[in-house]
Every structure is written in structure tokens, then in C-alpha cells.
C-alpha atoms as a PDB file:
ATOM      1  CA  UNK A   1      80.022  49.774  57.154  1.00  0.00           C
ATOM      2  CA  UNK A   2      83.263  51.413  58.730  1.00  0.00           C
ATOM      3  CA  UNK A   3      86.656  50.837  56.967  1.00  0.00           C
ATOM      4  CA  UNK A   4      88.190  48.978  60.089  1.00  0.00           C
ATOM      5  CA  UNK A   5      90.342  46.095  59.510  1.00  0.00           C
ATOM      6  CA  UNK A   6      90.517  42.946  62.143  1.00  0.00           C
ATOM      7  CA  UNK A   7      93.543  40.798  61.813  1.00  0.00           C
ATOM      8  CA  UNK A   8      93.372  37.048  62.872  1.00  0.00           C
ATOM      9  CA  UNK A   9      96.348  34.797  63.410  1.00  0.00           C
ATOM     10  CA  UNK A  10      96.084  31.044  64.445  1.00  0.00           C
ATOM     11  CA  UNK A  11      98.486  28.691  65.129  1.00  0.00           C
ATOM     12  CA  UNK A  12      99.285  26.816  67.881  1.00  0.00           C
ATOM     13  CA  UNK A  13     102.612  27.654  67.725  1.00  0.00           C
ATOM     14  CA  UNK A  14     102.058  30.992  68.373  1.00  0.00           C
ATOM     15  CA  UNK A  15      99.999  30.908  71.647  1.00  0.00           C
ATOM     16  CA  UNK A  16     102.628  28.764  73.321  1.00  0.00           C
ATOM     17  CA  UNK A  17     105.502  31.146  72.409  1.00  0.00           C
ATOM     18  CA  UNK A  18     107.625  28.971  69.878  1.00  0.00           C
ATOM     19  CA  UNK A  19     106.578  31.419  67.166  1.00  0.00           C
ATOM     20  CA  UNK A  20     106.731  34.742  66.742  1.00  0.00           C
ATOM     21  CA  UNK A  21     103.949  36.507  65.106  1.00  0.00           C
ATOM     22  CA  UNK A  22     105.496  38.585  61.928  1.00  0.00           C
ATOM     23  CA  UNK A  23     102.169  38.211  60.044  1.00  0.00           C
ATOM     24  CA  UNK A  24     100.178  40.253  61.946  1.00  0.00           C
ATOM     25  CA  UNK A  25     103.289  43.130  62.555  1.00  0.00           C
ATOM     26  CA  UNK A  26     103.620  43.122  58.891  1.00  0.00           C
ATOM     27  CA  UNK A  27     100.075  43.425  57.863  1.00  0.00           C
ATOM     28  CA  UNK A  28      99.073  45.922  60.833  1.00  0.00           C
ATOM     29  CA  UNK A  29     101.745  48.491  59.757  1.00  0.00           C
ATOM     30  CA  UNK A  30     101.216  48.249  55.862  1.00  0.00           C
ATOM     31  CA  UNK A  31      97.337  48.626  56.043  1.00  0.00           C
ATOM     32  CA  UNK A  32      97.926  51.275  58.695  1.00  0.00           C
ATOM     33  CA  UNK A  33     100.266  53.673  56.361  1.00  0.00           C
ATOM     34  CA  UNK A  34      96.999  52.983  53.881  1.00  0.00           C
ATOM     35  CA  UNK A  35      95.132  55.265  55.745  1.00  0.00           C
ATOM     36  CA  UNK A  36      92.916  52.310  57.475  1.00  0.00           C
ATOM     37  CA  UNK A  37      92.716  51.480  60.696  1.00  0.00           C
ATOM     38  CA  UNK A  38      93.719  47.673  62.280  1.00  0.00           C
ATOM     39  CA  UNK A  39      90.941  47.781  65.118  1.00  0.00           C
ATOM     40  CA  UNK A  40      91.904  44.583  66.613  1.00  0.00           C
ATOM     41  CA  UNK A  41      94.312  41.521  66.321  1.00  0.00           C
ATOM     42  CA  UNK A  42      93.582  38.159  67.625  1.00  0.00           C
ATOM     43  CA  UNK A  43      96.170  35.284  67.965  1.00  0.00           C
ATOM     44  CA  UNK A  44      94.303  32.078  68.172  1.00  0.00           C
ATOM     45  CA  UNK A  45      94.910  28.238  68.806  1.00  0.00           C
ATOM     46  CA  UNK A  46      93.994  26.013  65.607  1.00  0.00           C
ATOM     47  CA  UNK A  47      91.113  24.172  67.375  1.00  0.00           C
ATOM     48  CA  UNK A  48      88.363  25.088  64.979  1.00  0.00           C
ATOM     49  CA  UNK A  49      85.547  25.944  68.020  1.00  0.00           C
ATOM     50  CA  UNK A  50      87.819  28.936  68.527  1.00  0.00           C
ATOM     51  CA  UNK A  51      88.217  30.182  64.862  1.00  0.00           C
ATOM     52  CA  UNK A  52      84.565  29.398  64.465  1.00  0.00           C
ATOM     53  CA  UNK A  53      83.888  31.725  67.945  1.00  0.00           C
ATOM     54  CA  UNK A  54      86.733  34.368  66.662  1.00  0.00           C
ATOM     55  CA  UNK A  55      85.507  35.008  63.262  1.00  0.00           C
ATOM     56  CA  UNK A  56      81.781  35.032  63.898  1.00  0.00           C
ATOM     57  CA  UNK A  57      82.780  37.877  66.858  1.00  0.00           C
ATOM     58  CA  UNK A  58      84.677  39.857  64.204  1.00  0.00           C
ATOM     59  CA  UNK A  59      82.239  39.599  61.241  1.00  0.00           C
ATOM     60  CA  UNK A  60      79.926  41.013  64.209  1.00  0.00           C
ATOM     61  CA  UNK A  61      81.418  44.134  64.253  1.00  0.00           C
ATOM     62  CA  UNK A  62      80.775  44.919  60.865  1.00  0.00           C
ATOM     63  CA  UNK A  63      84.802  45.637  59.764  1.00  0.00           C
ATOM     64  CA  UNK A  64      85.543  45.861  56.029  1.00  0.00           C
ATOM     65  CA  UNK A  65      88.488  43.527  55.787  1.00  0.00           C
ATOM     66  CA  UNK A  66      89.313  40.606  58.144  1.00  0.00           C
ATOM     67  CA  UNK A  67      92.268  38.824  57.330  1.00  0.00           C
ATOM     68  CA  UNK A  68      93.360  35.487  58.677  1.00  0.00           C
ATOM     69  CA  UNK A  69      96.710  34.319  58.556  1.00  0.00           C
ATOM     70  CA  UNK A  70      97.650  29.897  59.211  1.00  0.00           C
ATOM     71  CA  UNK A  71      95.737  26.951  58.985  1.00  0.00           C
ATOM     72  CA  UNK A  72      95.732  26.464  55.000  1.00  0.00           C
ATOM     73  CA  UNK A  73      98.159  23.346  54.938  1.00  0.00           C
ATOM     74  CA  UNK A  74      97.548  19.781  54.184  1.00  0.00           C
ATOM     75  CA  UNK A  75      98.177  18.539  57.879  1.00  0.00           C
ATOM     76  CA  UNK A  76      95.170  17.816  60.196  1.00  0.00           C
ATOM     77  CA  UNK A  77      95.555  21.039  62.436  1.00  0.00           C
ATOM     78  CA  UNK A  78      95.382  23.139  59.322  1.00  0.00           C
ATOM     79  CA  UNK A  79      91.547  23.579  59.609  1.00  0.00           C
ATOM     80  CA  UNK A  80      90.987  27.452  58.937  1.00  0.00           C
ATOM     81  CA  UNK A  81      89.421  27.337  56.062  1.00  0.00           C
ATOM     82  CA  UNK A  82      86.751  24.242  57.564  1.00  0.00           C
ATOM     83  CA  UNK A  83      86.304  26.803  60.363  1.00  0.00           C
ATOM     84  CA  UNK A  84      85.503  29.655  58.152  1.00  0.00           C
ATOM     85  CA  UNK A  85      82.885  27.520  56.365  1.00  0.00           C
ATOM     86  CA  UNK A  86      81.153  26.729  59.706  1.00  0.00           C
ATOM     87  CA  UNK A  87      81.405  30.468  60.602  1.00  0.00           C
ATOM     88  CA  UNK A  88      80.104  31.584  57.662  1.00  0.00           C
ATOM     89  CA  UNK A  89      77.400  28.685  57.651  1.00  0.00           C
ATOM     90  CA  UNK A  90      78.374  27.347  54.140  1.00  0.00           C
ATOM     91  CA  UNK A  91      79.378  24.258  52.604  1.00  0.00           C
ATOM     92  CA  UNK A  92      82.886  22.834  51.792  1.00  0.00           C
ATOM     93  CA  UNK A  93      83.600  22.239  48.167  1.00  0.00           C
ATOM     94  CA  UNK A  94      86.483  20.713  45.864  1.00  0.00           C
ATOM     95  CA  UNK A  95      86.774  24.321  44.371  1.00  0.00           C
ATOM     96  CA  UNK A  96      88.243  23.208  40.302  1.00  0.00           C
ATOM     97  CA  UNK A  97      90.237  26.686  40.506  1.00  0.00           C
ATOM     98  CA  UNK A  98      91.656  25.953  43.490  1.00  0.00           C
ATOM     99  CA  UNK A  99      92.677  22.400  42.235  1.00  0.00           C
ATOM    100  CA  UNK A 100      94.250  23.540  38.815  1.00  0.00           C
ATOM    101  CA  UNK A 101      96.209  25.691  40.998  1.00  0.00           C
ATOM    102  CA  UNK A 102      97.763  22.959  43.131  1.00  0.00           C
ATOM    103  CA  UNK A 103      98.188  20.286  40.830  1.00  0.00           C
ATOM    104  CA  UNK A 104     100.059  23.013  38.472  1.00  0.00           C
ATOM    105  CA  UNK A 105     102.283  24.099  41.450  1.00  0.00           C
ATOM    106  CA  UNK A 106     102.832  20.375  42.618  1.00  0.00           C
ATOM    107  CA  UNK A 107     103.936  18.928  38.920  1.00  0.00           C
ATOM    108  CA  UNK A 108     106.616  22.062  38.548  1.00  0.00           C
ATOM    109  CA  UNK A 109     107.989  21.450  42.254  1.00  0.00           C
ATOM    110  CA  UNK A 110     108.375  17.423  40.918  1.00  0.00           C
ATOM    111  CA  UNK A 111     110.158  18.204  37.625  1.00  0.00           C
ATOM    112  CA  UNK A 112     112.822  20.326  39.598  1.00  0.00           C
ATOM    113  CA  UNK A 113     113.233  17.777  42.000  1.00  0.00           C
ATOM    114  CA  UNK A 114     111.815  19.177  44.723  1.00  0.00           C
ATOM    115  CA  UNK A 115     109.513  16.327  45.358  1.00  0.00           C
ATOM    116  CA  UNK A 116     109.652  12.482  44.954  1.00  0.00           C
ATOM    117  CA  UNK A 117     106.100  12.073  43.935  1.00  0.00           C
ATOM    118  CA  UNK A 118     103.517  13.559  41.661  1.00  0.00           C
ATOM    119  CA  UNK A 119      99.344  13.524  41.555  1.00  0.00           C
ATOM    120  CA  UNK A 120      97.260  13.888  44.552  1.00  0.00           C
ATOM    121  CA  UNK A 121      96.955  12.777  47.691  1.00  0.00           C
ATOM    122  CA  UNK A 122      95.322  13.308  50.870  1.00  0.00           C
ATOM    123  CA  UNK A 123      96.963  16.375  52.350  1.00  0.00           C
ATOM    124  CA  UNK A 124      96.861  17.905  48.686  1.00  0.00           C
ATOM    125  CA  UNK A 125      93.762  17.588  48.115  1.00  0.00           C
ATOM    126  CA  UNK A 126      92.786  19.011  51.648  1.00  0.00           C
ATOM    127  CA  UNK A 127      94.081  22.107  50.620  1.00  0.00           C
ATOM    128  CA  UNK A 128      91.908  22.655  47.228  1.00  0.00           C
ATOM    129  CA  UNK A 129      88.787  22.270  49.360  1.00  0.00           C
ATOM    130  CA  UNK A 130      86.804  25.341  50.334  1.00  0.00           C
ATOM    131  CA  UNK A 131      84.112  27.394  51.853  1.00  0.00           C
ATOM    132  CA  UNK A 132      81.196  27.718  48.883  1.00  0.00           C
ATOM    133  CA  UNK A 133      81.483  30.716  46.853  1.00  0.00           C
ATOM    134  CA  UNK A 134      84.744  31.220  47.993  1.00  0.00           C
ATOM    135  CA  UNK A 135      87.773  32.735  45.102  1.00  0.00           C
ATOM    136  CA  UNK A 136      90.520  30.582  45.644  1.00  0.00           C
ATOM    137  CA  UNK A 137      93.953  32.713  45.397  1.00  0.00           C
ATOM    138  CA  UNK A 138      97.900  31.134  43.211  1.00  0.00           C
ATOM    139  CA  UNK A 139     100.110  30.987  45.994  1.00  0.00           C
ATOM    140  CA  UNK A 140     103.553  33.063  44.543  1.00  0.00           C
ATOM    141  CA  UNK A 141     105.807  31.529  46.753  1.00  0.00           C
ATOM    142  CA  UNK A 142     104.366  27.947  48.293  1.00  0.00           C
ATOM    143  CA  UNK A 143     101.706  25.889  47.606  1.00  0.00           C
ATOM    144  CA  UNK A 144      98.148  26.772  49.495  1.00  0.00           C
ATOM    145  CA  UNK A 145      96.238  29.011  47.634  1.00  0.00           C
ATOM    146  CA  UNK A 146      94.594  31.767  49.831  1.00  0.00           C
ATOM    147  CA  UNK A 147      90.576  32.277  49.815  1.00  0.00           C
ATOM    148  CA  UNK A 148      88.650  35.015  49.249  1.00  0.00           C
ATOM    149  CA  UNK A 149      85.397  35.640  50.466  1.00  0.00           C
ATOM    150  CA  UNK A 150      82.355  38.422  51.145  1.00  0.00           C
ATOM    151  CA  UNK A 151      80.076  38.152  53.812  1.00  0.00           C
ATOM    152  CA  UNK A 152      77.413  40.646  54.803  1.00  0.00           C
ATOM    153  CA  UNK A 153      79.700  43.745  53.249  1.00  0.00           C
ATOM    154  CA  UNK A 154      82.990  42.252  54.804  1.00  0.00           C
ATOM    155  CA  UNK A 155      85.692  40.985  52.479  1.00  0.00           C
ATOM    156  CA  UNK A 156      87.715  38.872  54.114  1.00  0.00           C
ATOM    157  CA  UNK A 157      91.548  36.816  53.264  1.00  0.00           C
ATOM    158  CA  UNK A 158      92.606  33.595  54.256  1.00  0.00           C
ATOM    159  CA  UNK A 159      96.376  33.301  53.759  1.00  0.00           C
ATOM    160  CA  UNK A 160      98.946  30.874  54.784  1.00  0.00           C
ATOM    161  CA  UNK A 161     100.865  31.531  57.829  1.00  0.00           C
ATOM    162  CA  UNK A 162     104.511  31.146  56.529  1.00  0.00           C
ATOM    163  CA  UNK A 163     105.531  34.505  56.298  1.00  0.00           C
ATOM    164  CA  UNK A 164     107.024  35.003  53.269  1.00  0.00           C
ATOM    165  CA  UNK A 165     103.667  33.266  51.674  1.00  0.00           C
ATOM    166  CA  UNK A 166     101.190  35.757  53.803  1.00  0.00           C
ATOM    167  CA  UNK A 167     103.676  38.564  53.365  1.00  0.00           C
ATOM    168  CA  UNK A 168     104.004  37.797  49.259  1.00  0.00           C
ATOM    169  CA  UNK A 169      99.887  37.349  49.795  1.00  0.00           C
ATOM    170  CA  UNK A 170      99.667  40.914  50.953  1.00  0.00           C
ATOM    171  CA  UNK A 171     101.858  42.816  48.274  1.00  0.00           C
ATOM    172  CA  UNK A 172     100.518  41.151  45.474  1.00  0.00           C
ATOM    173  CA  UNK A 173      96.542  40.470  46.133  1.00  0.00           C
ATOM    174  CA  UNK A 174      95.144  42.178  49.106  1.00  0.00           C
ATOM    175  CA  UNK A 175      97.388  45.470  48.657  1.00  0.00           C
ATOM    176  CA  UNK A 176      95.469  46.475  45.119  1.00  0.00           C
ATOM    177  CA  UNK A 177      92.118  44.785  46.585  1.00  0.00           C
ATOM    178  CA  UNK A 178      92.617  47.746  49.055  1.00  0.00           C
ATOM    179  CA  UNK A 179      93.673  50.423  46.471  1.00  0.00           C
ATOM    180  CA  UNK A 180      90.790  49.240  44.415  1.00  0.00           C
ATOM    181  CA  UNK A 181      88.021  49.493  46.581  1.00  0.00           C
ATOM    182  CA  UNK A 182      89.191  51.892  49.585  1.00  0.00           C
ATOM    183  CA  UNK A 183      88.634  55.508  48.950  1.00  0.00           C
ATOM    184  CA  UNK A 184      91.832  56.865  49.204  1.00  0.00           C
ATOM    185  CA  UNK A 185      93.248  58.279  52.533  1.00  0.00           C
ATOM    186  CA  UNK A 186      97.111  59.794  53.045  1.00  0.00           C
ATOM    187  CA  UNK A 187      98.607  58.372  56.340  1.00  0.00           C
ATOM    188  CA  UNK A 188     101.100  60.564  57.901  1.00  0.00           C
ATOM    189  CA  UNK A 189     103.878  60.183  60.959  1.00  0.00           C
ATOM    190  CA  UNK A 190     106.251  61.990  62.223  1.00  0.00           C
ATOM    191  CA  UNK A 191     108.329  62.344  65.401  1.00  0.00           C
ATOM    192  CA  UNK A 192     110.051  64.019  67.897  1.00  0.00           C
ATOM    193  CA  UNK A 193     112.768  62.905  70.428  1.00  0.00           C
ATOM    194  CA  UNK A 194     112.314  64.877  73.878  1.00  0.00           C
ATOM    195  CA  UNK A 195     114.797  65.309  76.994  1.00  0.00           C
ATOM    196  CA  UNK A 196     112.095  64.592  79.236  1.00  0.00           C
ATOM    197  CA  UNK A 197     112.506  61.367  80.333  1.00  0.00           C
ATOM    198  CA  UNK A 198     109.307  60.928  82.894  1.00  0.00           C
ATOM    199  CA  UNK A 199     106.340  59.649  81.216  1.00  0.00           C
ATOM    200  CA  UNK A 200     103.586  61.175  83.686  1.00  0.00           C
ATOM    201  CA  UNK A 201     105.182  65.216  83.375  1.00  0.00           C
ATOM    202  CA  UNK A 202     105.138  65.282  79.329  1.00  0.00           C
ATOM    203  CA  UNK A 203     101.748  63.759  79.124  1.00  0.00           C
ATOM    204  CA  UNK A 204     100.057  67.371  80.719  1.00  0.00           C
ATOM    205  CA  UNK A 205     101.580  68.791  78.103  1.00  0.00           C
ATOM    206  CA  UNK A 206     100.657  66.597  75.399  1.00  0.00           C
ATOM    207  CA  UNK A 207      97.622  66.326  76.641  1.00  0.00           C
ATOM    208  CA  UNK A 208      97.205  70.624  76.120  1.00  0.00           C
ATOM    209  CA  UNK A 209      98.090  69.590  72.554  1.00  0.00           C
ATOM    210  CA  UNK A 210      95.675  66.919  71.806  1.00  0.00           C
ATOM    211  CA  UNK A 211      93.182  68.865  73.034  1.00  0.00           C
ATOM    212  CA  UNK A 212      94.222  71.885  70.084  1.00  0.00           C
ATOM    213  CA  UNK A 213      94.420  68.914  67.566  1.00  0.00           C
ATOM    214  CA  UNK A 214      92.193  66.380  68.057  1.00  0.00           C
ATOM    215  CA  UNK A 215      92.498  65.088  64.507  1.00  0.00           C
ATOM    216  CA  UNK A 216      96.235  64.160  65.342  1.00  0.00           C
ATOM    217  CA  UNK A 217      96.957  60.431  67.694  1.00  0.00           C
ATOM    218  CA  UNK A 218      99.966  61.936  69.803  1.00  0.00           C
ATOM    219  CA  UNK A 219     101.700  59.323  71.516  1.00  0.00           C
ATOM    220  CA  UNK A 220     104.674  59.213  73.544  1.00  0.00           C
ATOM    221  CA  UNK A 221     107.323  56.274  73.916  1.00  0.00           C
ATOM    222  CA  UNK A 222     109.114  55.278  77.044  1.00  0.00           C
ATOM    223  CA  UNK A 223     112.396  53.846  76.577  1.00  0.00           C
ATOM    224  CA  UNK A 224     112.858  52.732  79.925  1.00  0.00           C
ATOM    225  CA  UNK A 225     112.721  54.728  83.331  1.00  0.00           C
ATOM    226  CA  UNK A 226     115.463  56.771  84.566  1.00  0.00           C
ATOM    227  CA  UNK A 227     117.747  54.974  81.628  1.00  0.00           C
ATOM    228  CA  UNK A 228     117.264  56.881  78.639  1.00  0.00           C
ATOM    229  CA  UNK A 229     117.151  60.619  79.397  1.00  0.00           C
ATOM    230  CA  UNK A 230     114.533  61.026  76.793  1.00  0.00           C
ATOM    231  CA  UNK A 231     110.841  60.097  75.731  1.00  0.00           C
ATOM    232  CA  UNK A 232     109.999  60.005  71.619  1.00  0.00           C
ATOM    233  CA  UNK A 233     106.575  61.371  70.729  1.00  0.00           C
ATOM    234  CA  UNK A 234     104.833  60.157  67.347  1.00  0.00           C
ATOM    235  CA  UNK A 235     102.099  62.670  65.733  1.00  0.00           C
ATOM    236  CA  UNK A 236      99.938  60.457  63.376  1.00  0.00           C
ATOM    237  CA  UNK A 237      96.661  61.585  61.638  1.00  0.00           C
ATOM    238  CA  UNK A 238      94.835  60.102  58.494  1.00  0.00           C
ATOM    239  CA  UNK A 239      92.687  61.858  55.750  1.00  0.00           C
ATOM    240  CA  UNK A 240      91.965  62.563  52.424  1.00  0.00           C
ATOM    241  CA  UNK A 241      93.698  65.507  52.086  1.00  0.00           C
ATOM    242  CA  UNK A 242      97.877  65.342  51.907  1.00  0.00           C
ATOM    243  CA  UNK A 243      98.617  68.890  52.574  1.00  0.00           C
ATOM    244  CA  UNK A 244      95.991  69.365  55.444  1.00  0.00           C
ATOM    245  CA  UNK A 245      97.347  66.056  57.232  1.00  0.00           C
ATOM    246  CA  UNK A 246     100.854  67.463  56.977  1.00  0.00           C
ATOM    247  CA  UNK A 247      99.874  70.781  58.214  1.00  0.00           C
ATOM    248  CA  UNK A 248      97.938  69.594  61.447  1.00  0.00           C
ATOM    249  CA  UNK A 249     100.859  67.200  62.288  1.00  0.00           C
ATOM    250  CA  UNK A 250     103.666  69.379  61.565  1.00  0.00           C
ATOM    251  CA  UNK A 251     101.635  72.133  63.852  1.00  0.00           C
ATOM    252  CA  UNK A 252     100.797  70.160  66.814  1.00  0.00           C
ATOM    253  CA  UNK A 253     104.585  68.838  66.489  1.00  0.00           C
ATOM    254  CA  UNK A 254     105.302  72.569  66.357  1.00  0.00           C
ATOM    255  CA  UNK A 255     103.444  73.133  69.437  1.00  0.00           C
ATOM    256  CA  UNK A 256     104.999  70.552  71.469  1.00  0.00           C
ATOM    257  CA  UNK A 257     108.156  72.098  70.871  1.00  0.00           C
ATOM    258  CA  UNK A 258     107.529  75.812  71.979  1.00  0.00           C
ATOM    259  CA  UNK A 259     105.800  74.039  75.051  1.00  0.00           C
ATOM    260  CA  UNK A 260     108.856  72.205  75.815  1.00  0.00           C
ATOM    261  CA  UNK A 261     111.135  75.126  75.824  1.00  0.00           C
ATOM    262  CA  UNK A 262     108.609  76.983  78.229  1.00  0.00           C
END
């Protein structure tokens, strides 16, 4: 079992370009400065043949983590967590946790006003129904708890898709999840701003470097042709040991610069 990490977002919204995807930005970079690596993200539609299809590929490539983000709501297109029980061939249950959780949330949001009514309805009780075996998660900010799941060796997260409520997800469940069960690995960027501003002249160069470090992801960035007269370069390597990381990215850094001013 590698430590890769696949990211799923669904949402209508976002394949027809009325949303913007944050989730999977913000969850990409913070597992990434972990030390693991985000092998793929998907952004899905919420019809459930696709998140069925999507998350039955993934869990085929044996990640560690998946994480899906929308589709935890009481409307009728929320349907991830249906999905994930199909994919995962298990039952749906009224999970009790899950429940307790919502009914707690929905009486405090009634006694400060926030809502005109109390107790359960259909929507509600939508979103306290889950995929057997599955560890239902308190919501911080909103309302829909988040589910929690193994399969096979992969963990993997179903959290809202407001941002704030899969962002709030991240710091305070799935970040010391990860912590607890990844070995530890020190992530490590820097970079360098160049005068070079063509693309296809720097890469022979960095391409002389990669090949001297091969344990450090050099990469340059384009900021537009013939507009910016420069190109930044990132150095990026992951490992278990700080000082060695530092030292091979500082160094092929190092290299890039005598090369330059060849």
C-alpha cells in the first residue's frame, strides 16, 4: 500500500463553471507540505453512476487516503454518501452517532434563532444516514457530519463541500488522522527567480540538474512569453530526513545558479 492520496470533488456546480473548486486547492497543498503525495484529483457531476465509477477506479489503485469533498446535504442531488455505499457494496444505515449529532446541532441553531422549526424532517434525516460501518464525523462549522470509512487498507473522508466546512474538516480531523498514522516525512520548497525568460533554453539546463539530483522535482514557471523577462524555478523533494532534504535542494538550487552565470 503506497502513501498516495486521490482527491474527489463533486458537484454539479463545479463541472459547469459556476463554482470554483477551493476544496481540492486547499487540501492538495496542505497534504502535499505533509510529505504525501496528491496523485490525482477528480471533479465530478453529482449523478451517483459517476461517483459510484470514480471511487471504485480510485480504491483500485490502492491509495491510502481518498477524500471526497460535496454531496452530504439534505437536498436530492446530495447523494455521495448513497454512492459510496454502492461503491463500497454496503448497506445504508440510520447511523445513532450520526443522528445525536444532527439533532444536537439542529436544536442549538433553533434556540438562537437561526431556524423556525425544530425535530426532524426529511432532508435532516437524509443526512444521518450512512454507508455500514461507517464513523460518522461533528461538523464544527455546519450541519452534515463527514464519514469515515476503511476499505481494503484505504481510509477514506467524506466531507461537505462548503469550504469553510471541508476546510474546518481538514484542520481538525483528517490533519491528526494523517499525523497519526503517516510515518513522518519533511516536505521542502524553495525557489529561484531567473532572467531567462524562454521556457525551452532553461529546461537543458535544468534538465543537467535533475539528472545530478534526481531526488529533487525541479520545475520551472512561465509567466507569460516575451512579457515577463523571467522564468521562476521551484526545487521540491520529500523525506524523512530534514537536514538531507534541505541539503539536496539547496545544492541543486546552487547548481542552477553557477549554470546560469556560465
Amino acid at each position: 500500500m503506497n502513501k498516495d492520496v486521490i482527491i474527489i470533488a463533486i458537484g454539479r456546480e463545479l463541472v459547469n463553471g459556476r463554482t470554483l473548486d477551493t476544496n481540492s486547492r486547499y487540501l492538495a497543498r496542505n497534504i502535499t507540505i505533509l510529505g504525501l503525495r496528491v496523485a490525482s484529483i477528480h471533479v465530478i457531476d453529482d449523478i451517483p453512476a459517476d461517483i459510484v465509477k470514480t471511487i471504485r477506479r480510485a480504491l483500485a489503485e490502492k491509495p491510502w487516503l481518498v477524500i471526497t469533498t460535496g454531496g452530504l446535504g439534505p437536498t436530492v442531488d446530495d447523494m455521495t454518501l448513497q454512492s459510496v455505499a454502492k461503491a463500497l457494496n454496503k448497506g445504508l444505515v440510520k447511523n445513532k452517532k450520526a443522528m445525536a449529532m444532527l439533532e444536537k446541532r439542529y436544536d442549538e441553531l433553533y434556540r438562537k434563532g437561526l431556524l423556525h422549526t425544530k425535530g426532524w424532517n426529511e432532508g435532516r434525516i437524509k443526512m444521518g444516514i450512512m454507508p455500514a460501518g461507517a464513523k460518522p464525523l461533528k461538523n464544527p462549522v455546519g450541519t452534515a457530519p463527514a464519514a469515515f470509512i476503511k476499505k481494503d487498507g484505504t481510509a477514506l473522508f467524506c466531507l461537505p463541500g462548503v469550504p469553510a466546512e471541508a476546510q474546518a474538516f481538514f484542520d481538525t480531523s483528517i490533519l491528526a488522522w494523517i499525523k497519526q498514522h503517516a510515518a513522518n516525512s519533511f516536505w521542502f520548497e524553495q525557489s529561484l527567480v531567473t532572467k531567462s525568460y524562454d521556457e525551452s533554453v532553461l529546461r537543458i539546463l535544468l534538465d543537467k540538474v535533475s539528472a545530478a539530483f534526481p531526488d529533487v522535482y525541479i520545475k520551472s514557471s512561465p509567466a507569460g512569453f516575451l512579457k515577463e523577462k523571467s522564468l521562476e524555478v521551484f526545487f521540491t523533494s520529500v523525506g524523512k530526513d530534514k537536514a538531507y532534504v534541505r541539503d539536496r535542494v539547496n545544492g541543486a538550487m546552487d547548481r542552477v545558479r553557477k549554470l546560469l552565470h556560465h
